[in-house]
Protein backbone atom coordinates (compact mmCIF):
# COMPACT_ATOMS: atom_id res chain seq x y z
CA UNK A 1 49.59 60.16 -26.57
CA UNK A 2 52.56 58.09 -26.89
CA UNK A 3 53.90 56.73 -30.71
CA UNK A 4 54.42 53.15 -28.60
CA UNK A 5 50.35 53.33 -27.72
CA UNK A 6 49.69 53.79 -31.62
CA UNK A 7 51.97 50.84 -32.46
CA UNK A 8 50.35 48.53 -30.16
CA UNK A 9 46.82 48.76 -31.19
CA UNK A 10 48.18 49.37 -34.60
CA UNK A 11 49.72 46.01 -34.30
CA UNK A 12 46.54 44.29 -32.67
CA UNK A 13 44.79 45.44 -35.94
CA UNK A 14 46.88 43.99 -37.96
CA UNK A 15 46.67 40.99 -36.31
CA UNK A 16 43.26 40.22 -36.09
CA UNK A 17 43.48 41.58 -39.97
CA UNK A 18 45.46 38.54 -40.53
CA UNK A 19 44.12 35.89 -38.18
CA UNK A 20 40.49 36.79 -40.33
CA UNK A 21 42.71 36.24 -43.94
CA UNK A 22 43.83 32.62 -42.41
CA UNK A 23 40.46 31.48 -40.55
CA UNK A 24 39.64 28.75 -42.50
CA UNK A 25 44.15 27.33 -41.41
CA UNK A 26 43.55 28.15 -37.82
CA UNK A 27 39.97 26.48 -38.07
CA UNK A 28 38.10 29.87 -36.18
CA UNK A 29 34.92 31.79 -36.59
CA UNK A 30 35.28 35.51 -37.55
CA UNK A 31 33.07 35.86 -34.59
CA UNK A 32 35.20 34.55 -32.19
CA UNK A 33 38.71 36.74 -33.39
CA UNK A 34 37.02 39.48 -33.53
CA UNK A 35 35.38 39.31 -30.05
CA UNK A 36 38.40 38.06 -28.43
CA UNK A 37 40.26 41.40 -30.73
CA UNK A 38 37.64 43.53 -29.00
CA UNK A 39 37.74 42.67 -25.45
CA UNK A 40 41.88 43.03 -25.56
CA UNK A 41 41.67 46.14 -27.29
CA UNK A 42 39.37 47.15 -24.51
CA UNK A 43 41.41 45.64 -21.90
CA UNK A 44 44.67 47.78 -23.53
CA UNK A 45 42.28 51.02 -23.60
CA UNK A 46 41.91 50.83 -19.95
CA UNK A 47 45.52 49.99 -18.54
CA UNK A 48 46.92 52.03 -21.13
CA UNK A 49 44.72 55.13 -20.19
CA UNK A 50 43.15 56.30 -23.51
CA UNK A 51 39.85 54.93 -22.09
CA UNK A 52 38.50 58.08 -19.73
CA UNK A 53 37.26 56.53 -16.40
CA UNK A 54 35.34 58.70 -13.81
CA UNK A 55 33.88 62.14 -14.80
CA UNK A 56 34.71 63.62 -17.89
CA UNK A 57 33.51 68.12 -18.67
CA UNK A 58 31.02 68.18 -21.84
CA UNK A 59 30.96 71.31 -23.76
CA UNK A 60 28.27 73.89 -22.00
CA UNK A 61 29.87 72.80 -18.44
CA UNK A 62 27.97 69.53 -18.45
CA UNK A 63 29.61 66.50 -16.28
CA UNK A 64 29.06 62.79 -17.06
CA UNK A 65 30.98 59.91 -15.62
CA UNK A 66 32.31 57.32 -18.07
CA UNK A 67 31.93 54.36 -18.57
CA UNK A 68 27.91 54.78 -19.23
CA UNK A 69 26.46 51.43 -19.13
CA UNK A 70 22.92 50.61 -20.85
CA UNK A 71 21.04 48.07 -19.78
């Protein structure tokens, strides 16, 4: 993996660390930063490719394609 992939969602930590420290300045719920934290983290996962997309070998030979979605 590349240091510049660490940095980033390093960074995205840190700032949803921080917007939760200042919610009451920015006048947010903790709900709402840390959903919109989790959908671009997920959004970064999957252009940056750390996300694995399409089938994926378990241990004991096993296939299973990712993402697996419950209902």
């Amino acid at each position: 993996m590349e240091p510049w992939i660490t940095y980033l969602f390093t960074g995205l930590l840190g700032a949803m660390v921080v917007c939760l420290a200042l919610e009451e300045k920015i006048h947010a719920k903790k709900s709402v930063i840390v959903g919109v934290t989790a959908v671009i983290a997920l959004l970064l996962g999957a252009f940056t490719g750390i996300l694995p997309f399409g089938p994926v070998d378990l241990p004991n030979g096993h296939k299973m394609n990712l993402p697996v979605f419950i209902p």
